[in-house]
N, C-alpha and C. Protein backbone atom coordinates (compact mmCIF):
# COMPACT_ATOMS: atom_id res chain seq x y z
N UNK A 1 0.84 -1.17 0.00
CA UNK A 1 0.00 0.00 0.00
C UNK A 1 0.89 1.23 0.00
N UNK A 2 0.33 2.24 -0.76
CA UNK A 2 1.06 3.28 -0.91
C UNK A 2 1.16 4.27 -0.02
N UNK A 3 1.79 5.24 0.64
CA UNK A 3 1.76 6.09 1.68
C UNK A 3 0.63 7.08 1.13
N UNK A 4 -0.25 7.64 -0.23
CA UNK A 4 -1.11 8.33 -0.37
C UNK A 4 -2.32 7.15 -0.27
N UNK A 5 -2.19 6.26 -0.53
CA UNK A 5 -3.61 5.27 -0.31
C UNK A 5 -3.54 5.19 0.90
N UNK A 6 -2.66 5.17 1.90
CA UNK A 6 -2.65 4.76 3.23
C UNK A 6 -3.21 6.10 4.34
N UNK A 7 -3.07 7.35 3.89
CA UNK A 7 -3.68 8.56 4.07
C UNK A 7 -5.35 8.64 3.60
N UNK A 8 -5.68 8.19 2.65
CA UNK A 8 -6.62 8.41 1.93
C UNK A 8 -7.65 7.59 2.66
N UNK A 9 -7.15 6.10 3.22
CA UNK A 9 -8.18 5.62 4.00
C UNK A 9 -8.04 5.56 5.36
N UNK A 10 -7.23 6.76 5.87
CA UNK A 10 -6.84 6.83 7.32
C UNK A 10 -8.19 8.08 7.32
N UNK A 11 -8.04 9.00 6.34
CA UNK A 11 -8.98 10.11 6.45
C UNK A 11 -10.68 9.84 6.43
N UNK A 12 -10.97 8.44 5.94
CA UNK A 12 -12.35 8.01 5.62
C UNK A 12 -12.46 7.69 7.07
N UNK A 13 -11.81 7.00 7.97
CA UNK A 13 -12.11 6.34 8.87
C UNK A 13 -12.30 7.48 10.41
N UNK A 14 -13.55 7.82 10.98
CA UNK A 14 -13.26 8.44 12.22
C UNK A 14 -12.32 8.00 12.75
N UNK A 15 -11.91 9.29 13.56
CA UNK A 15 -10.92 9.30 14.82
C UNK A 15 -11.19 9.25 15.86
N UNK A 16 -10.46 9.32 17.30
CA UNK A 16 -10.87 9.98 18.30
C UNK A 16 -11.26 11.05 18.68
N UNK A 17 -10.60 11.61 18.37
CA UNK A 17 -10.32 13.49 18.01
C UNK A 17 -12.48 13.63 17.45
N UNK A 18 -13.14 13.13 16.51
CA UNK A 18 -14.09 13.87 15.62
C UNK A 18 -14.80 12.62 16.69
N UNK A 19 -14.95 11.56 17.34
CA UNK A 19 -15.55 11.27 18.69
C UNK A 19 -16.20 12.34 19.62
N UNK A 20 -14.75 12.70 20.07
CA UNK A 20 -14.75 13.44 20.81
C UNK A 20 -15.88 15.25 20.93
N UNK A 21 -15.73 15.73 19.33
CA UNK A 21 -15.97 16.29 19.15
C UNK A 21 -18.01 16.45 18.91
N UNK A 22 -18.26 15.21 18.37
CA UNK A 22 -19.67 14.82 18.26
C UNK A 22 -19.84 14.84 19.76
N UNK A 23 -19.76 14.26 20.26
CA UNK A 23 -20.09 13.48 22.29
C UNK A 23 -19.91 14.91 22.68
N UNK A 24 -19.18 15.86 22.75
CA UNK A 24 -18.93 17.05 22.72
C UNK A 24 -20.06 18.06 22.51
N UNK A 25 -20.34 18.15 21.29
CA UNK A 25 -21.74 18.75 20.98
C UNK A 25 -22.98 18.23 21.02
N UNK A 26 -23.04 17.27 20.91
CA UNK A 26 -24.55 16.51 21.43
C UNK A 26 -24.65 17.14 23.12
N UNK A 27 -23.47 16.95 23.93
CA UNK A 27 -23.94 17.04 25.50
C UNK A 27 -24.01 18.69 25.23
N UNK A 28 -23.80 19.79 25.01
CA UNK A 28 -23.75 20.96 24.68
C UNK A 28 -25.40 21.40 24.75
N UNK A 29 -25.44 20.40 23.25
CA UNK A 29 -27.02 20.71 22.65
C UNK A 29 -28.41 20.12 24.03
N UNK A 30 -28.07 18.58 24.71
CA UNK A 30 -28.86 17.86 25.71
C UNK A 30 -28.61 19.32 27.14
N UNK A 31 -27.63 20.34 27.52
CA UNK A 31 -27.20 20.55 27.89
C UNK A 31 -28.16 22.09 28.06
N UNK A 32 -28.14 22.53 27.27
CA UNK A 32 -28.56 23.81 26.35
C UNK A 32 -30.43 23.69 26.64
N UNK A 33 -30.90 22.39 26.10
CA UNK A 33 -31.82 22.43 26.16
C UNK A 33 -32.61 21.86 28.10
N UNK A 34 -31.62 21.30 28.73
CA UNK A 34 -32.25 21.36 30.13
C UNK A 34 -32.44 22.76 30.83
N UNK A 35 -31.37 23.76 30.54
CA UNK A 35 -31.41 24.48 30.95
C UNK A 35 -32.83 25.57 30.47
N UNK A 36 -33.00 25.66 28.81
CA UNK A 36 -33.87 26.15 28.49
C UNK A 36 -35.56 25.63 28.99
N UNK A 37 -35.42 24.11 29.08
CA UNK A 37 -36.99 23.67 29.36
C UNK A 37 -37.52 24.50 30.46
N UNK A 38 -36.92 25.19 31.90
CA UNK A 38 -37.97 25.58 32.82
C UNK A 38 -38.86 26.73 32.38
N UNK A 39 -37.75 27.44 31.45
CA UNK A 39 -38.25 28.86 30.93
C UNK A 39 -39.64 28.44 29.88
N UNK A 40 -39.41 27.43 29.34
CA UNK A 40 -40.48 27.42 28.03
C UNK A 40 -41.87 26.60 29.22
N UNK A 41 -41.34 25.64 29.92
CA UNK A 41 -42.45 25.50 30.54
C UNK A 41 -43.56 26.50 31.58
N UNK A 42 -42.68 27.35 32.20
CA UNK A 42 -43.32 28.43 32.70
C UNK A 42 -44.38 28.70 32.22
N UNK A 43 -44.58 28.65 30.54
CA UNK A 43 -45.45 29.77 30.14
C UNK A 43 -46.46 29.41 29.98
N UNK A 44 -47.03 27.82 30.08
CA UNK A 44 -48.12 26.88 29.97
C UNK A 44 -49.11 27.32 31.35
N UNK A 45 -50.02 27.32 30.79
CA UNK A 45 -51.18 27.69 32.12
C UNK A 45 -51.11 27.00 33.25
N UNK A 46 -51.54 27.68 34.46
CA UNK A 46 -51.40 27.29 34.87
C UNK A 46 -52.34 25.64 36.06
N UNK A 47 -51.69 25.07 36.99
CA UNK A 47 -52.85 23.73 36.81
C UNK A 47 -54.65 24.72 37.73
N UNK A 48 -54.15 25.51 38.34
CA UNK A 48 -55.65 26.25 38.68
C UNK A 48 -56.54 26.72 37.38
N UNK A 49 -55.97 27.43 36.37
CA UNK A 49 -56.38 27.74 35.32
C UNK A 49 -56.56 26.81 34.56
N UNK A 50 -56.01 25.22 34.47
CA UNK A 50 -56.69 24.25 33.73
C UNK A 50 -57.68 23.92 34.36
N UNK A 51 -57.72 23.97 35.86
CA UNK A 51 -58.51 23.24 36.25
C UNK A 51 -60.04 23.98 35.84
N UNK A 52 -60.35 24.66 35.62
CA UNK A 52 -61.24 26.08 35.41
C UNK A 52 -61.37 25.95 33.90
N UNK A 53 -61.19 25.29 33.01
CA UNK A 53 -60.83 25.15 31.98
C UNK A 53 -62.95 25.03 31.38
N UNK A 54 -63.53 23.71 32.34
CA UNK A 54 -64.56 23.81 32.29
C UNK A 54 -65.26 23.23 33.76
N UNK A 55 -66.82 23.89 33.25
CA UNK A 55 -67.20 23.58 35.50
C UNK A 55 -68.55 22.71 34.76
N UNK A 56 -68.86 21.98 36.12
CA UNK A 56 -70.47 21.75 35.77
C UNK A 56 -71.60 22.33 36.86
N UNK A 57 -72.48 22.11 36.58
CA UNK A 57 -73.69 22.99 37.61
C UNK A 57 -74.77 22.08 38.01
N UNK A 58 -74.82 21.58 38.65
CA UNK A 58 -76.42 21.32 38.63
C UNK A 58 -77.72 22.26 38.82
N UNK A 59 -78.53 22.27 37.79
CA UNK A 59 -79.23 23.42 37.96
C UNK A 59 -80.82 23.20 38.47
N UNK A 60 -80.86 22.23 38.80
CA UNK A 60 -81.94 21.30 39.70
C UNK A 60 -82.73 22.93 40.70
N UNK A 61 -81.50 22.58 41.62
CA UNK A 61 -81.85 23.51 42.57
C UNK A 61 -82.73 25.31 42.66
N UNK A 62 -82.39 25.64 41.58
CA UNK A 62 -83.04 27.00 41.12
C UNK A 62 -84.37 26.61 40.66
N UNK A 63 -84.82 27.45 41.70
CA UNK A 63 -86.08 28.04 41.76
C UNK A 63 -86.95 28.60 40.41
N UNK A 64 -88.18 28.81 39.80
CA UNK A 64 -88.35 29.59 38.57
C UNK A 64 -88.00 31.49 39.53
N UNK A 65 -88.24 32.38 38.41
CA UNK A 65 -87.51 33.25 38.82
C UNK A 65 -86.53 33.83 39.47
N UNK A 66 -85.20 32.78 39.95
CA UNK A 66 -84.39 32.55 40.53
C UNK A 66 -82.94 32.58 40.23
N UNK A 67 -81.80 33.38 40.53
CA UNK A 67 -80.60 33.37 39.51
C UNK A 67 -79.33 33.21 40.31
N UNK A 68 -78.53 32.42 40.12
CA UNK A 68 -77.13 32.45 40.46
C UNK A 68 -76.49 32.96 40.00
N UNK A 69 -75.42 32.81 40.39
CA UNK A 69 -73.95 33.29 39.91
C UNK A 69 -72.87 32.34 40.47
N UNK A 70 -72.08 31.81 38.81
CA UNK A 70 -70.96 31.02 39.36
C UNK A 70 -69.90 31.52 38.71
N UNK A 71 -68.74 31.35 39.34
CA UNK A 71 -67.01 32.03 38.42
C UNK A 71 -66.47 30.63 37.46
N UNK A 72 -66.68 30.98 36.37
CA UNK A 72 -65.71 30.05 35.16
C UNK A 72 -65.04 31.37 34.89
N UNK A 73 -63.29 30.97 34.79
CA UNK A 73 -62.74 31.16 33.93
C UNK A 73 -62.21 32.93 34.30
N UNK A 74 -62.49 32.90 35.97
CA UNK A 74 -62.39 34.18 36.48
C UNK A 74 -63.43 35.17 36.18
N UNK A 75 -64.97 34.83 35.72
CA UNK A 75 -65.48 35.55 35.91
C UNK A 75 -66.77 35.44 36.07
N UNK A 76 -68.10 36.02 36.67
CA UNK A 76 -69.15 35.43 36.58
C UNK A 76 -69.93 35.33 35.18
N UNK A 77 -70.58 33.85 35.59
CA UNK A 77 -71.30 33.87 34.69
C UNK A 77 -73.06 34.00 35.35
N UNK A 78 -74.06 34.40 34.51
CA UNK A 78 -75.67 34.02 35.53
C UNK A 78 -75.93 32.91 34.91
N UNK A 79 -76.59 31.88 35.59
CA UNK A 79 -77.73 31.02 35.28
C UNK A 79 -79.21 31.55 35.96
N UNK A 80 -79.61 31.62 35.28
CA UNK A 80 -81.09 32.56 35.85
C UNK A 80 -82.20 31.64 35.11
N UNK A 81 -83.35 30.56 36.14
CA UNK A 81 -84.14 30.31 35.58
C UNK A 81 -85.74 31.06 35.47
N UNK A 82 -85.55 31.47 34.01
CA UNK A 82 -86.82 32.42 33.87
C UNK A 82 -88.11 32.06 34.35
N UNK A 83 -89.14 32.77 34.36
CA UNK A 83 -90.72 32.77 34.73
C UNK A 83 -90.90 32.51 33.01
N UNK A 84 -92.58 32.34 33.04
CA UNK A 84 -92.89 32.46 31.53
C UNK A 84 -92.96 34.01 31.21
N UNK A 85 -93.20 34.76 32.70
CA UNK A 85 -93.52 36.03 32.26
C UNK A 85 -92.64 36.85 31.19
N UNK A 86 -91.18 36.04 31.95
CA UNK A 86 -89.95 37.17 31.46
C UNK A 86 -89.34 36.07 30.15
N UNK A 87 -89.48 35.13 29.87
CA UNK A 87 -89.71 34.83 28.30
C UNK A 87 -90.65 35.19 27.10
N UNK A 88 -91.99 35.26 27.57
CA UNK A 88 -92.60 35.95 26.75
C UNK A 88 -92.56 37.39 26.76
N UNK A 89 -92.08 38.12 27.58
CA UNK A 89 -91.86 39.89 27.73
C UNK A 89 -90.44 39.77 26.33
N UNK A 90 -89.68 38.23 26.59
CA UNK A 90 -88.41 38.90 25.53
C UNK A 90 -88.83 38.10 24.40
N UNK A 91 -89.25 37.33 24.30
CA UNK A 91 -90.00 36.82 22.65
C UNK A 91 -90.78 37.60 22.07
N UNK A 92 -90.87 38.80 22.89
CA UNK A 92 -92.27 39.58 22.33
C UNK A 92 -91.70 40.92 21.82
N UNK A 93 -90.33 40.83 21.79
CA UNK A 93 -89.62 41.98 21.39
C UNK A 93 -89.14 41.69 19.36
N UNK A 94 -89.31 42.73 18.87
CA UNK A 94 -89.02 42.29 17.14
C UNK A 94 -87.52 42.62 17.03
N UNK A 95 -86.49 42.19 16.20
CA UNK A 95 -85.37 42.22 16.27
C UNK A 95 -84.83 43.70 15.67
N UNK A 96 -85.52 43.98 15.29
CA UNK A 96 -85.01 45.40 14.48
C UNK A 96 -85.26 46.44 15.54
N UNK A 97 -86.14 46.04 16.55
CA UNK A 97 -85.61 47.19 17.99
C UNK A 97 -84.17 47.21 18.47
N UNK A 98 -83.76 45.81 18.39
CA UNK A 98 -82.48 45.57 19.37
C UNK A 98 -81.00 46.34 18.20
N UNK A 99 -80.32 47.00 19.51
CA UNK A 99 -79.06 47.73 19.54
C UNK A 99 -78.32 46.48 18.44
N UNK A 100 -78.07 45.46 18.93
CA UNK A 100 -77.10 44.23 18.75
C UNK A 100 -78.25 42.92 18.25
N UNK A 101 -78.26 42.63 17.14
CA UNK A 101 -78.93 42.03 16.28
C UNK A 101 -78.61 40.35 16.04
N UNK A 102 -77.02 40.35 16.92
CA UNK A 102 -76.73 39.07 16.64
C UNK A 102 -76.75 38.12 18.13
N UNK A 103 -76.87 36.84 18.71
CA UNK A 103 -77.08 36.09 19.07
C UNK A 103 -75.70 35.95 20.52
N UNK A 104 -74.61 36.36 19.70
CA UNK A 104 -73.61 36.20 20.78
C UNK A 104 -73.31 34.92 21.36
N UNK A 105 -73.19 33.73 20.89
CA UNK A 105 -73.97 32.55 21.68
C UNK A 105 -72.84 31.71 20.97
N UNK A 106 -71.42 31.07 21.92
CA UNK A 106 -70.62 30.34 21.63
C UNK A 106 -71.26 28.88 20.92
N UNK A 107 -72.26 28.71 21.08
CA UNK A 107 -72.76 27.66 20.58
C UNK A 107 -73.51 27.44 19.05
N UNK A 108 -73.35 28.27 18.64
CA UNK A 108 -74.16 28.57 17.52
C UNK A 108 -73.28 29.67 16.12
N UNK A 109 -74.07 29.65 15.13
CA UNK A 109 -72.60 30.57 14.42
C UNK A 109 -72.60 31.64 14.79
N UNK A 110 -71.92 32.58 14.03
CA UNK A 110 -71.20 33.79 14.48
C UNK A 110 -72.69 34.94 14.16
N UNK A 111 -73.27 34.10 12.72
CA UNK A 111 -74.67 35.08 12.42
C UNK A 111 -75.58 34.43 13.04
N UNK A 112 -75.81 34.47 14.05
CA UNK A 112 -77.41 33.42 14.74
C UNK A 112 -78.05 34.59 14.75
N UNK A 113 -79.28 35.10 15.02
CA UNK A 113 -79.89 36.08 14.80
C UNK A 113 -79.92 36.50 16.52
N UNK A 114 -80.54 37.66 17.03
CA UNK A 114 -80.41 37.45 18.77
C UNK A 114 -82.46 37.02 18.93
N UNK A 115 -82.40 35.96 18.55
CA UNK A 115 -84.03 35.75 19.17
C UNK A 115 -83.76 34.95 20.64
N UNK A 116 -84.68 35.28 21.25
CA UNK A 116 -84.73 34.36 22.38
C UNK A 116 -84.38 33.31 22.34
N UNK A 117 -84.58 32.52 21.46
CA UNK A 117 -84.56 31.07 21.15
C UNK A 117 -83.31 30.82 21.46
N UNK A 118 -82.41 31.46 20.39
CA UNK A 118 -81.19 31.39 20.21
C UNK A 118 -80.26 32.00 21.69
N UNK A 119 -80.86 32.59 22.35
CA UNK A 119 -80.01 33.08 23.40
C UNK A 119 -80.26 32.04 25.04
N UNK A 120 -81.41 31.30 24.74
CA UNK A 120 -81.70 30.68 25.75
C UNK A 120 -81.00 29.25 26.07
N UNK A 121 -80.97 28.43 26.84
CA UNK A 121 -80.46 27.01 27.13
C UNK A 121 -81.46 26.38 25.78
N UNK A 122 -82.26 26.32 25.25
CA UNK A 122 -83.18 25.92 24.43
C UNK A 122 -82.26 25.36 22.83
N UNK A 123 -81.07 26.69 22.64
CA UNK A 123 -80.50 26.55 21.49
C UNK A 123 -79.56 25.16 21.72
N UNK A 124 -79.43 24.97 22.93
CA UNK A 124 -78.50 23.58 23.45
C UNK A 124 -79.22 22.23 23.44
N UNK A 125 -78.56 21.36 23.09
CA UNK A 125 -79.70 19.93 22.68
C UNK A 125 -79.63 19.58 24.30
N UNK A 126 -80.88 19.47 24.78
CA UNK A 126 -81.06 18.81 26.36
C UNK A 126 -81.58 20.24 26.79
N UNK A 127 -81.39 21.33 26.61
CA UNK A 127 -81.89 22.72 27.22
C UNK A 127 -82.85 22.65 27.13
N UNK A 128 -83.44 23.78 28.23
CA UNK A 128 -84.61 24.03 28.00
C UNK A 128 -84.89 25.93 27.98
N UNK A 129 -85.66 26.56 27.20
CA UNK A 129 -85.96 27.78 26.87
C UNK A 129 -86.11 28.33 28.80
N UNK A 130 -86.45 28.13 29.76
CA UNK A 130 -86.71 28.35 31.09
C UNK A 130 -85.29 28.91 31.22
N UNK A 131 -84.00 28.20 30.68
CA UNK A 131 -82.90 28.71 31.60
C UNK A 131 -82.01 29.74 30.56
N UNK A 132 -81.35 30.47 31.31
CA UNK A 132 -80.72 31.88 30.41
C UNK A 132 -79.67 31.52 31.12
N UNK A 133 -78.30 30.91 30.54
CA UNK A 133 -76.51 30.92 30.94
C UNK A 133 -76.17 32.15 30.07
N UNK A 134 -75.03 33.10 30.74
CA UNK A 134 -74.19 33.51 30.31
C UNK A 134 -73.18 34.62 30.88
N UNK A 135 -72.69 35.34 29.92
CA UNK A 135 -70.99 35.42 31.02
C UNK A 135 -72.15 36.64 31.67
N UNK A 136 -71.72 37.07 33.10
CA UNK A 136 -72.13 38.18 33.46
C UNK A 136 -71.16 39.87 33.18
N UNK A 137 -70.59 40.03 32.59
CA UNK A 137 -69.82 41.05 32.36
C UNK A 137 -70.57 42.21 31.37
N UNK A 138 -70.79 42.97 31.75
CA UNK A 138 -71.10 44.23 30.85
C UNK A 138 -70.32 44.61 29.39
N UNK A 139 -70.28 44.36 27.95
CA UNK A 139 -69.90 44.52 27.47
C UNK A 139 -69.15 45.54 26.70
N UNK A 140 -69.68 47.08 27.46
CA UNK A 140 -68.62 48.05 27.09
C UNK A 140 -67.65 48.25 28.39
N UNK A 141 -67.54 48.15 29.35
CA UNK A 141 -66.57 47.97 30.04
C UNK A 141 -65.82 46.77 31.30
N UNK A 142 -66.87 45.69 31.24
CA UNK A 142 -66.58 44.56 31.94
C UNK A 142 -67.07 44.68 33.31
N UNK A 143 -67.97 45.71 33.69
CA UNK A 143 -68.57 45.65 34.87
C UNK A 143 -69.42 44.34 35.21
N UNK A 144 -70.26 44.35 36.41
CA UNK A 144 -70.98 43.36 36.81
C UNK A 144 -72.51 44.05 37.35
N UNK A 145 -73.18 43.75 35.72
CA UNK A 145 -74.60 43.99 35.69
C UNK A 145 -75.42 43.76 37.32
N UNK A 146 -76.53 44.11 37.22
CA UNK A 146 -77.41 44.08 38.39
C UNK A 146 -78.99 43.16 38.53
N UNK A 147 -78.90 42.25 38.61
CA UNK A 147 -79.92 41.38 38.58
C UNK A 147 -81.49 41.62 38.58
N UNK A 148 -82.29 41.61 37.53
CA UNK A 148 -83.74 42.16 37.76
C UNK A 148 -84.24 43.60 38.33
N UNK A 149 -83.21 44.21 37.38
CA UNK A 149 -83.34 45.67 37.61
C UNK A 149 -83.12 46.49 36.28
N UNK A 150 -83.61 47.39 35.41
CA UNK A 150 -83.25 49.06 34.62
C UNK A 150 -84.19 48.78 33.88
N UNK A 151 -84.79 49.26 32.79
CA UNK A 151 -86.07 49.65 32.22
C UNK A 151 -86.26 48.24 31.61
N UNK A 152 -86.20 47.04 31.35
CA UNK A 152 -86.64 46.10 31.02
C UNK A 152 -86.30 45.10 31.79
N UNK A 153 -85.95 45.22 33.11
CA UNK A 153 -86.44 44.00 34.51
C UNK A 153 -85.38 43.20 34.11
N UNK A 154 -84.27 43.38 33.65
CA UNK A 154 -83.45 42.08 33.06
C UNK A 154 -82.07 42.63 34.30
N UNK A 155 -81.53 42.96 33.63
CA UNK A 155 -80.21 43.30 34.37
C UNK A 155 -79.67 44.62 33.60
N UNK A 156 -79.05 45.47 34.84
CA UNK A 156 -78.80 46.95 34.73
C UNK A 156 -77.30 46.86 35.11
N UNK A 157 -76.61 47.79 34.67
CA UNK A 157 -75.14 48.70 34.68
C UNK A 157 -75.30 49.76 35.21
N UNK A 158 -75.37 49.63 36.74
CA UNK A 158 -75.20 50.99 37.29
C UNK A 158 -73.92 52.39 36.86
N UNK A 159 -72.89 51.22 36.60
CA UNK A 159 -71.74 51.82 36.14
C UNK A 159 -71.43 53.52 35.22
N UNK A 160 -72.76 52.68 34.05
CA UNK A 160 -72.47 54.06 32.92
C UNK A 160 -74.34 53.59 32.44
N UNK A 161 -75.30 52.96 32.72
CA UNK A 161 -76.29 53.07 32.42
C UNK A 161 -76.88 51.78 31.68
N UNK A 162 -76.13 50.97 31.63
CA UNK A 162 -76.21 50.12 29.98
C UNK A 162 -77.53 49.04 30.84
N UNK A 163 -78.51 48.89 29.91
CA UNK A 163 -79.78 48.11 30.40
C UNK A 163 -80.11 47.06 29.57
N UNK A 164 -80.53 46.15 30.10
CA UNK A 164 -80.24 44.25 29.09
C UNK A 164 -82.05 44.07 29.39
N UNK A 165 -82.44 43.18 28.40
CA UNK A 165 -83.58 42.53 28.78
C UNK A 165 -83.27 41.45 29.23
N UNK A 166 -84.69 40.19 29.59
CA UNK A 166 -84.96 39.23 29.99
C UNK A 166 -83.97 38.45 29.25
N UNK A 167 -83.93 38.38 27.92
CA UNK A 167 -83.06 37.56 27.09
C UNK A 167 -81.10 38.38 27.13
N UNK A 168 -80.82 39.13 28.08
CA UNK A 168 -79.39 39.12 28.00
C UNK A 168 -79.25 40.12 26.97
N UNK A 169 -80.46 41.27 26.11
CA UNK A 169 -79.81 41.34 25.02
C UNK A 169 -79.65 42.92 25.50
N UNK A 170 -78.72 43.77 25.37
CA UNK A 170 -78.53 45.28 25.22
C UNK A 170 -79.59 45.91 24.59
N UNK A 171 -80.28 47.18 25.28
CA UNK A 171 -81.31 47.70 24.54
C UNK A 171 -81.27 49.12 24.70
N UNK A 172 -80.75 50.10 25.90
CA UNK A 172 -80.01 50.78 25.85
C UNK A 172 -78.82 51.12 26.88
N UNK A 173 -77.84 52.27 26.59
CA UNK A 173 -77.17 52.76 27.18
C UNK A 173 -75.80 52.12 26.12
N UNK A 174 -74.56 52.86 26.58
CA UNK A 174 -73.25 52.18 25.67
C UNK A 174 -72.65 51.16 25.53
N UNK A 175 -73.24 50.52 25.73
CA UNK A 175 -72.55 48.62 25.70
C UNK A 175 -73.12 48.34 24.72
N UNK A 176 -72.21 47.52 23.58
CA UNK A 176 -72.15 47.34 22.08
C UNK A 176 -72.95 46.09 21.38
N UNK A 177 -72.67 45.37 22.90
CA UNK A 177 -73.49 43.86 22.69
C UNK A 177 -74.05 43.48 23.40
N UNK A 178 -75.08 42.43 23.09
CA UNK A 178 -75.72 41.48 24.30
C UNK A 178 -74.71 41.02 25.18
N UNK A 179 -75.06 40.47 26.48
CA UNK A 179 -74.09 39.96 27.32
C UNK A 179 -74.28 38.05 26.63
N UNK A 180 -72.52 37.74 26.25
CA UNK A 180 -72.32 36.30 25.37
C UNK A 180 -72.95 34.99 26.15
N UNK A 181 -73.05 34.20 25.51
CA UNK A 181 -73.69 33.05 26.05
C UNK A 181 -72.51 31.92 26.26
N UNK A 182 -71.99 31.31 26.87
CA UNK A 182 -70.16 30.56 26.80
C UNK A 182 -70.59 29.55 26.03
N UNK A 183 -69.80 28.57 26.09
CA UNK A 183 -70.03 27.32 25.28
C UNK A 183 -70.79 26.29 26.35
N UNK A 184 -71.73 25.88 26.26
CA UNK A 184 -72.26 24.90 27.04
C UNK A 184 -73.07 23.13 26.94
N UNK A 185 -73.23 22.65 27.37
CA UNK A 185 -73.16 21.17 26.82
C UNK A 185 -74.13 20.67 28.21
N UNK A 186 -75.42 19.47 27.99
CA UNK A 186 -76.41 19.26 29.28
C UNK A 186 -75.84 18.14 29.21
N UNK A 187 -75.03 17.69 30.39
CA UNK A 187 -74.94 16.23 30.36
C UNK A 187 -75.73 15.63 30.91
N UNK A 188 -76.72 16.31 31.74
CA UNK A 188 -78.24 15.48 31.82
C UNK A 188 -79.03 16.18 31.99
N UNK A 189 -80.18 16.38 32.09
CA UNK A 189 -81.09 16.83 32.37
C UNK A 189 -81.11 18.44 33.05
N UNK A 190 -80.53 18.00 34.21
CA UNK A 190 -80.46 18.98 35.37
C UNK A 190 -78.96 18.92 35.42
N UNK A 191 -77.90 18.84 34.81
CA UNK A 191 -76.53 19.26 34.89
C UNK A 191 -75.84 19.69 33.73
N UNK A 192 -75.21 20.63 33.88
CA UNK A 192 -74.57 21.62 32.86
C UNK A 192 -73.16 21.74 32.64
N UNK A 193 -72.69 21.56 31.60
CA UNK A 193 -71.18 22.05 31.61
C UNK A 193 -71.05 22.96 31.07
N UNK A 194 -70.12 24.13 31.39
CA UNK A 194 -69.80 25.09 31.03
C UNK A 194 -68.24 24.86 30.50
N UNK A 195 -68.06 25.32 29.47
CA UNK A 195 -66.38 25.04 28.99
C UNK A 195 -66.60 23.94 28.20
């Protein structure tokens, strides 16, 4: 063998030296990335905030004309089970009165129209038109409406004025929308998930 053939397949063959150098950067890179995982995990929600992710209710207990308040998701939402009075006072409203024309209602599309129907537990398969879920927050500034109170008996914004009917929907004062309906699901009868 020739001293250039004998080079030629000394150079094909790893060394120690380019060992060294791989084992080297692999632990660098395994190295690099332990240090980085706490930072990237940090930023994942946290397990209180999963846990909140979704709630259930049993809504057995409410009374007709009767309304709670429970916190999903850091904020209230009402379950309020209506009278017939205060369903037919908001079925009896025509849509071209209302400020906000659309439905608001995670459950349904983005154009649902805002009829009662559509805003009530009713639009949910297992609902029933009796119960009204949704977030309680005032929609022009995130206040916390007032239960069966301002010119249509629904819920009032002392805040800046803003007044909702029976059905949740804005009718006057500066709030842009109905108050939203979350996403909701009956896993039986008398129990609700929210989330």
């Amino acid at each position: 063998m020739t001293k250039a053939a004998a080079q030629a397949d000394h150079a094909a063959e790893p060394t120690r030296r380019d060992f060294i150098h791989i084992a080297t950067g692999g632990m660098a890179v395994i190295g690099g990335a332990l240090v980085l995982w706490p930072f990237i995990d940090q930023m994942n929600p946290a397990a209180d905030t999963l846990a909140l992710a979704s709630i259930r209710i049993d809504i057995s207990p409410i009374a007709e004309g009767q309304e709670i308040t429970v916190m999903w998701r850091g904020g209230p939402v009402f379950i309020r089970h209506r009278s017939e009075r205060e369903i037919e006072a908001a079925r009896a409203e025509a849509l071209e009165a209302l400020p906000d024309r659309l439905a608001r209602n995670d459950n349904l599309p983005d154009n649902a129209p805002a009829t009662d129907e559509n805003r009530s537990a009713a639009s949910i398969e297992g609902g029933s038109a009796a119960f009204l879920i949704m977030r309680g927050n005032c929609t022009h500034l995130g206040c916390v409406p007032l239960k069966e109170a301002g010119d249509y008996h629904g819920w009032y914004c002392p805040c800046h004025g803003s007044h909702y009917d029976t059905s949740g929907r804005i009718r006057r004062g500066p709030a842009p929308e109905n108050l939203s309906v979350p996403p909701l699901r009956f896993v039986t009868e008398t129990e609700v998930q929210i989330g």
